[in-house]
PDB file of N, CA and C in Angstrom:
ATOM      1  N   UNK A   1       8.207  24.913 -17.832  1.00  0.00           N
ATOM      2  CA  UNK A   1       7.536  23.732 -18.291  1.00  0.00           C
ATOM      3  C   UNK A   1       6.130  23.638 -17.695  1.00  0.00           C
ATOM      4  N   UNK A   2       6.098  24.439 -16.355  1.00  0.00           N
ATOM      5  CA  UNK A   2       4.955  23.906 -15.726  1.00  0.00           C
ATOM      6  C   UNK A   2       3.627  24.694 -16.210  1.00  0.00           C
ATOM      7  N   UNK A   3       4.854  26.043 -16.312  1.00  0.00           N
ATOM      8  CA  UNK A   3       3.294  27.266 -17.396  1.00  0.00           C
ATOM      9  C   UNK A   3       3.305  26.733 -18.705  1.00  0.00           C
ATOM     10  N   UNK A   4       4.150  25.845 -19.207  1.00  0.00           N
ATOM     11  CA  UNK A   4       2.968  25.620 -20.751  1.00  0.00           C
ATOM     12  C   UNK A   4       2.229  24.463 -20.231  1.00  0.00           C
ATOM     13  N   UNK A   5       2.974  23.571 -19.598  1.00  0.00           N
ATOM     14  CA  UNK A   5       1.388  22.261 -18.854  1.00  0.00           C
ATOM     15  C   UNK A   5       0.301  22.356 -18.905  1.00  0.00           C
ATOM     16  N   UNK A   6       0.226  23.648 -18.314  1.00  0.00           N
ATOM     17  CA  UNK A   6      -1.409  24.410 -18.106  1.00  0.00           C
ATOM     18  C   UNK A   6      -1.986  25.014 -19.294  1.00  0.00           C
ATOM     19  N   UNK A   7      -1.334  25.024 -20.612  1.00  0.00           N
ATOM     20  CA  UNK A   7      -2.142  25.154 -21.610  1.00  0.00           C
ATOM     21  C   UNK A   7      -2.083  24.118 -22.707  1.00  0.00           C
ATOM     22  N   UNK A   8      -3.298  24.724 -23.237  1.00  0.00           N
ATOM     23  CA  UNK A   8      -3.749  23.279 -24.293  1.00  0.00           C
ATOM     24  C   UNK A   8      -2.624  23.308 -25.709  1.00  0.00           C
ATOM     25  N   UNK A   9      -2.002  21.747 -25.345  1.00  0.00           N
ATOM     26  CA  UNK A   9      -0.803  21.734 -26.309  1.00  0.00           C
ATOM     27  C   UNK A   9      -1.125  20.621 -27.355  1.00  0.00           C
ATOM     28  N   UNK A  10      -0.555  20.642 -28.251  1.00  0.00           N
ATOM     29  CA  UNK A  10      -0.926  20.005 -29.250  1.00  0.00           C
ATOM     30  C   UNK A  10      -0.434  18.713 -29.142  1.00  0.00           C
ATOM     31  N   UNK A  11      -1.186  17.495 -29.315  1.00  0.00           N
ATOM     32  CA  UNK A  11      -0.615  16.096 -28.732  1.00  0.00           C
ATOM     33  C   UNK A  11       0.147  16.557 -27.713  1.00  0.00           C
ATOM     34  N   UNK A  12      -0.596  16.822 -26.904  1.00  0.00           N
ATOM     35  CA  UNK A  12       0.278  16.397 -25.614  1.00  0.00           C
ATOM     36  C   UNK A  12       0.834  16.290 -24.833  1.00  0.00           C
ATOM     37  N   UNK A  13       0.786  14.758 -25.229  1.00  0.00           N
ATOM     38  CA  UNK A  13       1.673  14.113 -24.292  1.00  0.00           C
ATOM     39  C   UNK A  13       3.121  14.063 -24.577  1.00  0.00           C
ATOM     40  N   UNK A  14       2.985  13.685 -26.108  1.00  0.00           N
ATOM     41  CA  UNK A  14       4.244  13.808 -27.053  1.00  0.00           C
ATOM     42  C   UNK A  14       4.974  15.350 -26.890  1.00  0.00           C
ATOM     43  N   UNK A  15       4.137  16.117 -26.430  1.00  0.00           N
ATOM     44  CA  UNK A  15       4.309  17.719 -25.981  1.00  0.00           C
ATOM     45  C   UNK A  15       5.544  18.250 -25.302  1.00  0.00           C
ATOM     46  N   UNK A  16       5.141  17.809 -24.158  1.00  0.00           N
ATOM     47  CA  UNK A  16       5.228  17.254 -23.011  1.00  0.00           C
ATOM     48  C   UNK A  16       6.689  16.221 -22.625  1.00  0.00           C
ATOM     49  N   UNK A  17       6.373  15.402 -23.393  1.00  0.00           N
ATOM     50  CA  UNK A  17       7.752  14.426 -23.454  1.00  0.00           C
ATOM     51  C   UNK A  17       8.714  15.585 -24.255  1.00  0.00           C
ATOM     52  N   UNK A  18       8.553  15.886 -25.092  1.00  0.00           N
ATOM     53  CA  UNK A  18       9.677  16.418 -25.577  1.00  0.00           C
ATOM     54  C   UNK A  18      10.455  17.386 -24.681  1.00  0.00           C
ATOM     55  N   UNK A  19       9.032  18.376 -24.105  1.00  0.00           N
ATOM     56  CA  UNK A  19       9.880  19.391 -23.097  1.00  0.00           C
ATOM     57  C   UNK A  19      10.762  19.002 -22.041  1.00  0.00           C
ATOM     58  N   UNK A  20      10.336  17.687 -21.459  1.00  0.00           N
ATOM     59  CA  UNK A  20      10.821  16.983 -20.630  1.00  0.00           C
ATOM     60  C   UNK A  20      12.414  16.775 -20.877  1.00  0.00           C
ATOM     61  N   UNK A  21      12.751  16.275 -22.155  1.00  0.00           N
ATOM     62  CA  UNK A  21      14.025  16.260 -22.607  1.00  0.00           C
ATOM     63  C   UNK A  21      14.962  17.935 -22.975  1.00  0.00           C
ATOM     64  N   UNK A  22      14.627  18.444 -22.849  1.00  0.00           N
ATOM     65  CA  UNK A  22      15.450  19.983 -23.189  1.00  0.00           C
ATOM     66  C   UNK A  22      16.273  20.106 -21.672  1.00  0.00           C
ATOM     67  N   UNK A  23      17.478  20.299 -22.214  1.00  0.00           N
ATOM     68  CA  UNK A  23      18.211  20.856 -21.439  1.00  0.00           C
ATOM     69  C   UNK A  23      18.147  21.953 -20.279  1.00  0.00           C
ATOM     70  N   UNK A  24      18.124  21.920 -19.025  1.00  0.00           N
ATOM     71  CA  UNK A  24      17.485  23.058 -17.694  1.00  0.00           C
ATOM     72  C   UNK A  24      18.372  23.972 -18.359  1.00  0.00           C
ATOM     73  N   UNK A  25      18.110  25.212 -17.819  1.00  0.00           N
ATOM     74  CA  UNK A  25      18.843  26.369 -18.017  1.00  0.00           C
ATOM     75  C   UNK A  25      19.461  26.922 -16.545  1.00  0.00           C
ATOM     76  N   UNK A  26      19.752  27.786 -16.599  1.00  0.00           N
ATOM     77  CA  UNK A  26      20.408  28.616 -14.881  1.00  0.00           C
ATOM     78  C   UNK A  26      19.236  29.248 -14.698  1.00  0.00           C
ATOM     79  N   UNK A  27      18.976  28.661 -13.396  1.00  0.00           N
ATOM     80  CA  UNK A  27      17.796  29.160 -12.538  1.00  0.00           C
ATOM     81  C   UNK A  27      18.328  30.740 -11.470  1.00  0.00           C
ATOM     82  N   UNK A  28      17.961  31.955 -12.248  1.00  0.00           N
ATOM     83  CA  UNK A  28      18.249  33.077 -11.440  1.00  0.00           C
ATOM     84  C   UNK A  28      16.999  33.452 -10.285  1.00  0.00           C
ATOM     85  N   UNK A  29      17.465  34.133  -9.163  1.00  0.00           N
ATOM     86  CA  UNK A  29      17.367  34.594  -8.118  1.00  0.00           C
ATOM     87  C   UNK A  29      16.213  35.396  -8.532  1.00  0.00           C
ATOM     88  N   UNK A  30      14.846  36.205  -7.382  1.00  0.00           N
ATOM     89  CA  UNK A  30      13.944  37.001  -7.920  1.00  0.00           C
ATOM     90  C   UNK A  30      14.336  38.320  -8.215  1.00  0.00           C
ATOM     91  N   UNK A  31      15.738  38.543  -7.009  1.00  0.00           N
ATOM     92  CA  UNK A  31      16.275  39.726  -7.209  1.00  0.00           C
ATOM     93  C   UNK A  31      16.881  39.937  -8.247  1.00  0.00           C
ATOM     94  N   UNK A  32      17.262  38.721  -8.768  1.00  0.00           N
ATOM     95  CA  UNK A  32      18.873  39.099 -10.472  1.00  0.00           C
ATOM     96  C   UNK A  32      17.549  39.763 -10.895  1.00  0.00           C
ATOM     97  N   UNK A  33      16.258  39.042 -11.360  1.00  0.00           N
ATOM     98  CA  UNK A  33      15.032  39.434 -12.114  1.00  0.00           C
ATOM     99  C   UNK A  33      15.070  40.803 -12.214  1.00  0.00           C
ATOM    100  N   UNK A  34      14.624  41.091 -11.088  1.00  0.00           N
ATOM    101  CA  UNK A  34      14.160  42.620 -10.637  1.00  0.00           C
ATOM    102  C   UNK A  34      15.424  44.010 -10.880  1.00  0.00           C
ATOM    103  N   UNK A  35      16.925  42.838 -10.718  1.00  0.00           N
ATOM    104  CA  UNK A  35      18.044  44.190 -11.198  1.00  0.00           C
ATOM    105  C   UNK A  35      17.795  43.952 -13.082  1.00  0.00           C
ATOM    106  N   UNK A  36      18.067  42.990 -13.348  1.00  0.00           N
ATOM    107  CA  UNK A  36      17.920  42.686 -14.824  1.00  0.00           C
ATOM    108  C   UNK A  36      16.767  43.698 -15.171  1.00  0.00           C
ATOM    109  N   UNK A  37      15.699  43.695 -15.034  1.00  0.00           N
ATOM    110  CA  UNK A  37      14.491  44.731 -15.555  1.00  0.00           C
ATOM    111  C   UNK A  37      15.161  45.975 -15.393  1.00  0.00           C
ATOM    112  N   UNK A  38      15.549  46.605 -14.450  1.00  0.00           N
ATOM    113  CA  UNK A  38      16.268  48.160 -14.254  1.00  0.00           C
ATOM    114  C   UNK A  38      17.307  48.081 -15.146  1.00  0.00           C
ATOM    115  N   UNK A  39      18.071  46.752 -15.480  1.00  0.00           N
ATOM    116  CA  UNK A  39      19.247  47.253 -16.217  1.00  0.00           C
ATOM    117  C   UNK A  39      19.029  47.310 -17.370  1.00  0.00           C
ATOM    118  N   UNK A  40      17.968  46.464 -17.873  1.00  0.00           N
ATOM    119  CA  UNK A  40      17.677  45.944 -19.689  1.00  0.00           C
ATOM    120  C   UNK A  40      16.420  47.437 -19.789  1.00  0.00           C
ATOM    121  N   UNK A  41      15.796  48.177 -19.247  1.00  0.00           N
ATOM    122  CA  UNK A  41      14.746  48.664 -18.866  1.00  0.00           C
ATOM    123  C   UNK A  41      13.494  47.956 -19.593  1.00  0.00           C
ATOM    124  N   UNK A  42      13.249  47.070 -19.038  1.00  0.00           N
ATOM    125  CA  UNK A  42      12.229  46.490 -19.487  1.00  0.00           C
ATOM    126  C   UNK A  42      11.121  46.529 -18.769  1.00  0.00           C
ATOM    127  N   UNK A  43      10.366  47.493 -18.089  1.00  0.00           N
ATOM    128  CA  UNK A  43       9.512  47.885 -17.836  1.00  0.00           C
ATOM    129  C   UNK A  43       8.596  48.581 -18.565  1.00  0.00           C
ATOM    130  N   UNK A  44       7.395  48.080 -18.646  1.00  0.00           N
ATOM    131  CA  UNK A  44       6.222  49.152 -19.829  1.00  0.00           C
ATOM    132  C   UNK A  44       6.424  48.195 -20.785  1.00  0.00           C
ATOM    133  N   UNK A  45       6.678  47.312 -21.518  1.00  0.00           N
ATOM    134  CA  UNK A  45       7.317  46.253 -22.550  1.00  0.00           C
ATOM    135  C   UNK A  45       6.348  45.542 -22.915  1.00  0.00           C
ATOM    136  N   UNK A  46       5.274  45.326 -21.596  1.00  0.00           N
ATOM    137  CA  UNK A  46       4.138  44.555 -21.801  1.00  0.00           C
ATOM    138  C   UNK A  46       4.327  42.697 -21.239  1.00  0.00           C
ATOM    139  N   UNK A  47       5.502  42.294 -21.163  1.00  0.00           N
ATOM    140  CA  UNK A  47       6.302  41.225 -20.505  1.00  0.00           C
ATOM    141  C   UNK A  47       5.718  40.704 -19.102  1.00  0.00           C
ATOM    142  N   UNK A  48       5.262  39.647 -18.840  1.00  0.00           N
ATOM    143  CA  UNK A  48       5.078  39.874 -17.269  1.00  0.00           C
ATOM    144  C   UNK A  48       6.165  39.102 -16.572  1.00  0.00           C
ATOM    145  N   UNK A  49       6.317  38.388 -15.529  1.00  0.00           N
ATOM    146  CA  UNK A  49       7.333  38.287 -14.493  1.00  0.00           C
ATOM    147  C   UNK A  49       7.803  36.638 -14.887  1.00  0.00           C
ATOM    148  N   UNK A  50       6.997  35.606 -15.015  1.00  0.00           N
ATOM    149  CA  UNK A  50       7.779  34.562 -15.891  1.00  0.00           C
ATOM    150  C   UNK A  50       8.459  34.671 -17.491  1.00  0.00           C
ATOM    151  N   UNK A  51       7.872  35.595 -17.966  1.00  0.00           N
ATOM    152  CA  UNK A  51       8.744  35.855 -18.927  1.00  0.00           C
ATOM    153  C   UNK A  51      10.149  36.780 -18.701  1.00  0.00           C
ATOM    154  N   UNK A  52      10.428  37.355 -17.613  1.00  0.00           N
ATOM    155  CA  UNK A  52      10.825  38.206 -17.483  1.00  0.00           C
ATOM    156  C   UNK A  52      11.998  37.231 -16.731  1.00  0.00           C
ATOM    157  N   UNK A  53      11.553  36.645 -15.975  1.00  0.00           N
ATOM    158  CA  UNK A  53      12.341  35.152 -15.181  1.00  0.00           C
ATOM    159  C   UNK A  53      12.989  34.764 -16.252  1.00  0.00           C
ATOM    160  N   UNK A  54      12.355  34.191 -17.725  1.00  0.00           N
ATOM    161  CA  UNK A  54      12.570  33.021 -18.883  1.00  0.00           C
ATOM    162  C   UNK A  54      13.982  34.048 -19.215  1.00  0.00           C
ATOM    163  N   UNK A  55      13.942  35.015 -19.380  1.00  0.00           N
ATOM    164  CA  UNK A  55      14.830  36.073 -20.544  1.00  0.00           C
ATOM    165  C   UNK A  55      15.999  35.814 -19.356  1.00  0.00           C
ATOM    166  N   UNK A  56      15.622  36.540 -17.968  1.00  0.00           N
ATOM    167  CA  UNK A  56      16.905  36.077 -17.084  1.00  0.00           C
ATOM    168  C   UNK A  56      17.867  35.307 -17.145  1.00  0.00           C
ATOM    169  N   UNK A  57      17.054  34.023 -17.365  1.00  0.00           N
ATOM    170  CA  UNK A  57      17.476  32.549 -17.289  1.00  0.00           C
ATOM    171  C   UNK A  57      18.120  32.361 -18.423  1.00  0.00           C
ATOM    172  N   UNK A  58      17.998  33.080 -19.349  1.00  0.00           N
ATOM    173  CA  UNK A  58      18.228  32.939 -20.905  1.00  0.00           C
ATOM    174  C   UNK A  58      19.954  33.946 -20.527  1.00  0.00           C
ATOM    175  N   UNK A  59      19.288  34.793 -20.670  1.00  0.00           N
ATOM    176  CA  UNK A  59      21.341  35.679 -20.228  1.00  0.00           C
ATOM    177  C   UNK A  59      21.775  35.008 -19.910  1.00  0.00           C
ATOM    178  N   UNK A  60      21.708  34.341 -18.409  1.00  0.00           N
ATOM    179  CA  UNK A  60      22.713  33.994 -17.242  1.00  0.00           C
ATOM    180  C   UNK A  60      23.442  32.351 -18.007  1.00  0.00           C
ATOM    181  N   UNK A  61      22.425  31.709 -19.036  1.00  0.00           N
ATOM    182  CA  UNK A  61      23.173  30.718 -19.738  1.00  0.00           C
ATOM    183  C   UNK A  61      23.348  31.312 -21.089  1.00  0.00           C
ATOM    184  N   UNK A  62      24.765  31.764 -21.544  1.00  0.00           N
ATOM    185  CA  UNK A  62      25.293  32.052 -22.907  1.00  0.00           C
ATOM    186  C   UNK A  62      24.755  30.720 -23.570  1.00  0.00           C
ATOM    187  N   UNK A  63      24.499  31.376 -24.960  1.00  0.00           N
ATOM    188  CA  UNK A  63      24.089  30.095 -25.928  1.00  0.00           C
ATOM    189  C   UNK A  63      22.674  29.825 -26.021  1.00  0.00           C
ATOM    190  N   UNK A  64      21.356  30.391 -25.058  1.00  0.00           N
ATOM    191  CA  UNK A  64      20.473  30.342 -24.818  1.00  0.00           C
ATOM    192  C   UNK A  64      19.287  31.076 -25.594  1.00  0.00           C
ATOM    193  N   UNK A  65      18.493  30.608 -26.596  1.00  0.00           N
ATOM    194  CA  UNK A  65      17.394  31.301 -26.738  1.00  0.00           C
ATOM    195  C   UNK A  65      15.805  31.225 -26.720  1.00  0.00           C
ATOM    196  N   UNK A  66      15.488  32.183 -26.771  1.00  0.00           N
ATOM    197  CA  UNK A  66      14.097  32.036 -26.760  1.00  0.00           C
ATOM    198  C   UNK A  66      13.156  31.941 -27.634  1.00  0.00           C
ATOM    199  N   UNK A  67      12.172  31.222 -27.788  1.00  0.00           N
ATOM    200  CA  UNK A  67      11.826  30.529 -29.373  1.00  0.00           C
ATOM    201  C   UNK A  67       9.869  30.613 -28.597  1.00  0.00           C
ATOM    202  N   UNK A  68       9.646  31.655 -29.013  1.00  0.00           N
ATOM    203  CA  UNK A  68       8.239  32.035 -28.443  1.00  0.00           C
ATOM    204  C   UNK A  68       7.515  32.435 -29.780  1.00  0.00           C
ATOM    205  N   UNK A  69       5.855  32.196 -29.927  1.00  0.00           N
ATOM    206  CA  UNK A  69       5.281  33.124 -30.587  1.00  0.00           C
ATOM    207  C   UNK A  69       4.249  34.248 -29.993  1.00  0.00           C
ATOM    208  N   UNK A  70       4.881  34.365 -28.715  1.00  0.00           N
ATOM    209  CA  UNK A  70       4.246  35.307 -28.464  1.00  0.00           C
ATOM    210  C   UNK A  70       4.797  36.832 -28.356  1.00  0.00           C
ATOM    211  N   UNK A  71       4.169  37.375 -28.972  1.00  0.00           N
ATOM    212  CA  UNK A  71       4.457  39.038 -30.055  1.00  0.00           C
ATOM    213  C   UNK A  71       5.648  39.695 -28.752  1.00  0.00           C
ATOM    214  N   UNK A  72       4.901  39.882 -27.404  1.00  0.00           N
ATOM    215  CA  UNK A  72       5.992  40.633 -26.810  1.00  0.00           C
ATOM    216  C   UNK A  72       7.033  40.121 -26.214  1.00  0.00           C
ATOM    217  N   UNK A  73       7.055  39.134 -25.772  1.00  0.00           N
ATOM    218  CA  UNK A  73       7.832  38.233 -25.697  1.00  0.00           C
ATOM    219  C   UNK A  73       9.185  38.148 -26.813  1.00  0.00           C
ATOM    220  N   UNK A  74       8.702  38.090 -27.786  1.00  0.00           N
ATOM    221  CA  UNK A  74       9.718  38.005 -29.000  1.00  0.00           C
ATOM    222  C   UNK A  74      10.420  38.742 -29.264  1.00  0.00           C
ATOM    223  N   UNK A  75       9.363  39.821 -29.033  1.00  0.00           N
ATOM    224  CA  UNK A  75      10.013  41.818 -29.603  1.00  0.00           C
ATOM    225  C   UNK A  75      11.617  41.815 -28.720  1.00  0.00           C
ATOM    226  N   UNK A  76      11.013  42.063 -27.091  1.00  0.00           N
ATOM    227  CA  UNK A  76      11.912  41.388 -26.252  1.00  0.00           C
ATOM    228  C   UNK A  76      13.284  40.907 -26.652  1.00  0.00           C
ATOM    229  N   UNK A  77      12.971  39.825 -26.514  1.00  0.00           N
ATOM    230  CA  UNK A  77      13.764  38.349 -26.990  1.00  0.00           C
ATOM    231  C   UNK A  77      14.918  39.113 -28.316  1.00  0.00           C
ATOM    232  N   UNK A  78      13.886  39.509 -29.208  1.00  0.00           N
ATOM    233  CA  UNK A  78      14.635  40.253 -30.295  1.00  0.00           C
ATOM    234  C   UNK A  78      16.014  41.265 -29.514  1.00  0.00           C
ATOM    235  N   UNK A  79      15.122  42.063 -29.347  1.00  0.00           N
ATOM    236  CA  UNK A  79      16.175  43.389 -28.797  1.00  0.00           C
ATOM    237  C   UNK A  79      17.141  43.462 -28.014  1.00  0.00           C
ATOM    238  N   UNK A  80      17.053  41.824 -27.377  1.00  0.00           N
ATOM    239  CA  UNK A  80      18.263  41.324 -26.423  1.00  0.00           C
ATOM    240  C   UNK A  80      18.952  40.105 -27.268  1.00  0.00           C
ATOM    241  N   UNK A  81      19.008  39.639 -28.485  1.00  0.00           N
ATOM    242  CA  UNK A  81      19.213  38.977 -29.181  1.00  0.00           C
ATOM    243  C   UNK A  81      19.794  37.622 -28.802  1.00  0.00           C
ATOM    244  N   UNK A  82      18.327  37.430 -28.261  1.00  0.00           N
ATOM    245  CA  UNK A  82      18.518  35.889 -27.323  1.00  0.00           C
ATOM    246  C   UNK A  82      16.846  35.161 -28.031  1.00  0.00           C
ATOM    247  N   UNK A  83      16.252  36.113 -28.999  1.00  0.00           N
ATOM    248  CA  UNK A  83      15.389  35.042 -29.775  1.00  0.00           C
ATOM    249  C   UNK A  83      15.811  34.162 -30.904  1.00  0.00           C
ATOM    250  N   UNK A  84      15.328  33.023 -30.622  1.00  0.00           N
ATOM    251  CA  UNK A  84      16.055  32.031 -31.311  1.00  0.00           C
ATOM    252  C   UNK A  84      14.752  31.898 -32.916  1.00  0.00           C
ATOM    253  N   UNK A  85      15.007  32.218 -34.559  1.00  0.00           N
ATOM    254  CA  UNK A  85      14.459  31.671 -35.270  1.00  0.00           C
ATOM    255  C   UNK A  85      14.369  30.501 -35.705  1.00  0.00           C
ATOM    256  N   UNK A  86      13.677  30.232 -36.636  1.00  0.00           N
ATOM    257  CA  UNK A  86      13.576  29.059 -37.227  1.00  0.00           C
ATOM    258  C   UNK A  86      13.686  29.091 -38.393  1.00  0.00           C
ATOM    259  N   UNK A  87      14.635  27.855 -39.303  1.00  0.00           N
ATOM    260  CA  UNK A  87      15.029  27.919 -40.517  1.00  0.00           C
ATOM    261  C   UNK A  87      14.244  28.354 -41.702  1.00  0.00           C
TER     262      UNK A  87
END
């Protein structure tokens, strides 16, 4: 929540409030991170380390996806089939 804060969101505040309401996810360890990358090999992917955290966090809660438009991120997201589309 706190890395999209820092970028320019559309209304907001209304932004903002909404994120506020979404459900937390399971907050993993730096190490799960760092075995998760060796195990998924997601190294070279182009991904950096909060995204890499987000996808973590995303496994460790079944039911969880990721709803990004950003290209590698998604690819990602895809290939672990934890990106979430839209209707």
């Amino acid at each position: 929540m706190a890395e999209l804060a820092l970028g320019s969101l559309p209304d907001r505040r209304k932004t903002l409030e909404y994120l506020d309401r979404l459900t937390p996810i399971r907050t993993v360890s730096l190490a799960d991170v760092r075995h998760m990358i060796e195990a998924r090999n997601l190294s070279g992917r182009g991904i950096g380390l909060t995204d890499a955290h987000l996808i973590a966090s995303c496994l460790a809660t079944p039911g969880t996806q990721i709803w990004t438009s950003d290209q590698k991120l998604g690819k990602v997201a895809e290939s672990l089939g934890i990106r979430a589309h839209l209707p």
